[in-house]
Protein backbone atom coordinates (compact mmCIF):
# COMPACT_ATOMS: atom_id res chain seq x y z
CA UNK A 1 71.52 1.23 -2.07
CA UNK A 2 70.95 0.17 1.41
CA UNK A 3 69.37 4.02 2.06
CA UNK A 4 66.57 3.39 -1.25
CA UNK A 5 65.78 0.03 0.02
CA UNK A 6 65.10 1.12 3.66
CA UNK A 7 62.95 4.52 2.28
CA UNK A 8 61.10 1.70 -0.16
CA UNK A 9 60.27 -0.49 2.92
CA UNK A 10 59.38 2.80 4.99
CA UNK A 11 57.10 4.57 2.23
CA UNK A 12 55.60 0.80 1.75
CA UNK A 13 55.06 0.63 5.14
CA UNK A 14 53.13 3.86 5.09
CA UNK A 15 51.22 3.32 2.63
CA UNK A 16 49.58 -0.14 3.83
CA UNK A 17 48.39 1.78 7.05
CA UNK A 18 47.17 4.46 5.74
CA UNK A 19 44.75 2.23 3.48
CA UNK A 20 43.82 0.28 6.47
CA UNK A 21 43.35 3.14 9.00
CA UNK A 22 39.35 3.43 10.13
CA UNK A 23 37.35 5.91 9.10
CA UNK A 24 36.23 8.82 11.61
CA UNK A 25 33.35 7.48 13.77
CA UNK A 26 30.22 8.63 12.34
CA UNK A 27 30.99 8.12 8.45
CA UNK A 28 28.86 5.99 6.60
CA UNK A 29 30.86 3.41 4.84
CA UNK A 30 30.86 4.64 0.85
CA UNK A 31 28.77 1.16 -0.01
CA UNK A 32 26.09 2.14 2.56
CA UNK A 33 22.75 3.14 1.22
CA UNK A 34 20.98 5.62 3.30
CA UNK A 35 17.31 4.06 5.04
CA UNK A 36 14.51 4.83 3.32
CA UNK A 37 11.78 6.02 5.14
CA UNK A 38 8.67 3.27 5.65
CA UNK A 39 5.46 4.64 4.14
CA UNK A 40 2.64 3.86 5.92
CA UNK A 41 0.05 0.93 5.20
CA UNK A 42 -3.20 2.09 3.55
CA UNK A 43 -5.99 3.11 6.53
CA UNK A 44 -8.85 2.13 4.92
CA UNK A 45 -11.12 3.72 7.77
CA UNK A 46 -13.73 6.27 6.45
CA UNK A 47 -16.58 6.91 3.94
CA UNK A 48 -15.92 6.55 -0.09
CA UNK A 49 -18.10 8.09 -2.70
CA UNK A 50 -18.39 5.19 -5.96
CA UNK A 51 -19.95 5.23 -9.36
CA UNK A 52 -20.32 2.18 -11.23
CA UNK A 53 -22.89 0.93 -13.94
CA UNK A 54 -25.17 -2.19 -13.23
CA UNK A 55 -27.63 -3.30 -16.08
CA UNK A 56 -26.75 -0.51 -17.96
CA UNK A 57 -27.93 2.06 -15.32
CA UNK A 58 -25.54 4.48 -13.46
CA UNK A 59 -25.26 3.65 -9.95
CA UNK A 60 -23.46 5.77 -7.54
CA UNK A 61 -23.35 5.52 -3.90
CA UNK A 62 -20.90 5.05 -0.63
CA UNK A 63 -19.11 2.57 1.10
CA UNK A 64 -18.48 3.45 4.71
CA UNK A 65 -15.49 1.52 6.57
CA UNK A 66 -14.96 1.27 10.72
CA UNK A 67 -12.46 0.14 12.72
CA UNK A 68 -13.44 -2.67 15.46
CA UNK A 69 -12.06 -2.51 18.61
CA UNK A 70 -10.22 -5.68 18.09
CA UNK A 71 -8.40 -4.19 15.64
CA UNK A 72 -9.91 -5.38 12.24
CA UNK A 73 -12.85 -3.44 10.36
CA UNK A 74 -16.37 -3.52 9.69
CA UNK A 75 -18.42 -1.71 7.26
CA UNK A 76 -21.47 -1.02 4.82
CA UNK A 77 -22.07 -0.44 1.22
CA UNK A 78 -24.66 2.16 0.04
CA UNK A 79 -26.22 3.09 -3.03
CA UNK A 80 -28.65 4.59 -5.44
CA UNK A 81 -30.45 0.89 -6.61
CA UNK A 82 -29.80 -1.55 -3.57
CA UNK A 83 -30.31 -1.89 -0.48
CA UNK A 84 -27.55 -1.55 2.76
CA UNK A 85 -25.21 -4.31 1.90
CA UNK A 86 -23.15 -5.10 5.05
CA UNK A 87 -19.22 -6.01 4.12
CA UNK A 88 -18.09 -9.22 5.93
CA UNK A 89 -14.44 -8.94 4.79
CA UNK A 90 -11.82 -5.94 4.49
CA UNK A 91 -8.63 -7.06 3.59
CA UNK A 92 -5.79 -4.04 2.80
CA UNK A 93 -2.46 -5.01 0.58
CA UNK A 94 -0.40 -2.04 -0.25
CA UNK A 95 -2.66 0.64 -1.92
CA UNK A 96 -5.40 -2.39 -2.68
CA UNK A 97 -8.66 -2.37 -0.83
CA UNK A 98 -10.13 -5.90 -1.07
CA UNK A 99 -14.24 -6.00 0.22
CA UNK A 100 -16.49 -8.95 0.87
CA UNK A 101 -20.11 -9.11 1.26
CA UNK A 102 -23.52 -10.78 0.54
CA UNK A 103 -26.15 -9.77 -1.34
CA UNK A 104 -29.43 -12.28 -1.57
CA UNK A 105 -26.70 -15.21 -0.45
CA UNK A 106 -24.75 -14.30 -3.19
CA UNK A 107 -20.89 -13.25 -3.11
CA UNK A 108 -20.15 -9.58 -3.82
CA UNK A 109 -16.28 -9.11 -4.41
CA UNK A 110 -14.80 -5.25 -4.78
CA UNK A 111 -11.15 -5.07 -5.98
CA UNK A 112 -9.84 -1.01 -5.42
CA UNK A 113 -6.71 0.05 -6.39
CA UNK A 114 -5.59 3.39 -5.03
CA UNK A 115 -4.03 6.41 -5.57
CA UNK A 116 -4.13 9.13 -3.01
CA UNK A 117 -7.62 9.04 -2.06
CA UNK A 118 -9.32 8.35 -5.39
CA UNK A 119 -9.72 4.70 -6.70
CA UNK A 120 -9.99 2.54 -9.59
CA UNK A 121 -11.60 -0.85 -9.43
CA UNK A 122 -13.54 -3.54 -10.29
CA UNK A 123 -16.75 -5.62 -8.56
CA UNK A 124 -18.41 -8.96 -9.27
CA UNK A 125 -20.88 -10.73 -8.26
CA UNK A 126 -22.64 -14.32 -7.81
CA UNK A 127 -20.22 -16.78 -9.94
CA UNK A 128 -18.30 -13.56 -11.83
CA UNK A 129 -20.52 -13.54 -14.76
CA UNK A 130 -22.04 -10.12 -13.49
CA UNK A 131 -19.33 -7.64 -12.85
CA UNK A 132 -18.35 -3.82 -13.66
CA UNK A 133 -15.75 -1.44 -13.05
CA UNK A 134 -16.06 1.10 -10.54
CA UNK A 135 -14.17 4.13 -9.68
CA UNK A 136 -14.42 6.80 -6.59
CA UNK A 137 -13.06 8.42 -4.07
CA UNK A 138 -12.62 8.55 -0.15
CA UNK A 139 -14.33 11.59 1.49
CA UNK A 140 -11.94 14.01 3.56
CA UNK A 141 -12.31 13.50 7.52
């Protein structure tokens, strides 16, 4: 009796360190999630080709976007029926490309969504009540 209760203690022994024994260095713990890799943020440097509708007449045109050399971005919008429309604002979030401008002291807001280098989107301008979709894409370098 004595013999089964010492192999008991032994093989319980046993057991409870080989549970608690540490991996081999290098082995991701089985809860571990591998790191994705970060994708990058949107560069929204370069020239876009656009086609909208204003009044019910096609407009296309471009939108050309600079980096400054503190950093932030500068840039133009062209087209068929206006004239050069400098952009005061650029703002990037995700694969959105938020633009700012004037036109005859009037706010011009551009809201493009992308994927790859085409884009959906939308424009408005003055108080909203003139506004359009839009769609394009950004010109190879």
């Amino acid at each position: 009796m004595r013999k089964v209760a010492l192999l008991s203690a032994v093989a319980l022994v046993t057991s409870a360190c080989a549970s608690s024994s540490p991996e081999p260095a290098g082995t991701p713990e089985p809860s571990a999630v591998p790191a994705q890799a970060q994708k990058a943020a949107f560069d929204p440097v370069g020239t876009y080709d656009y086609t909208t509708v204003v009044d019910a007449s096609q407009v296309s045109g471009t939108f050309e976007i600079a980096r400054k050399d503190d950093g932030g971005y500068t840039g133009r919008i062209l087209s068929t029926m206006f004239p050069e429309i400098p952009i005061s604002r650029i703002t990037v979030d995700g694969n959105k490309l938020i633009l700012a401008a004037s036109m005859d002291g009037q706010p011009l807001m551009m809201e493009l969504n992308f994927t790859g280098d085409t884009f959906t989107g939308s424009w408005s301008f003055g108080d909203g009540s003139v506004a359009g979709s839009m769609s394009g894409r950004k010109q190879p370098r």
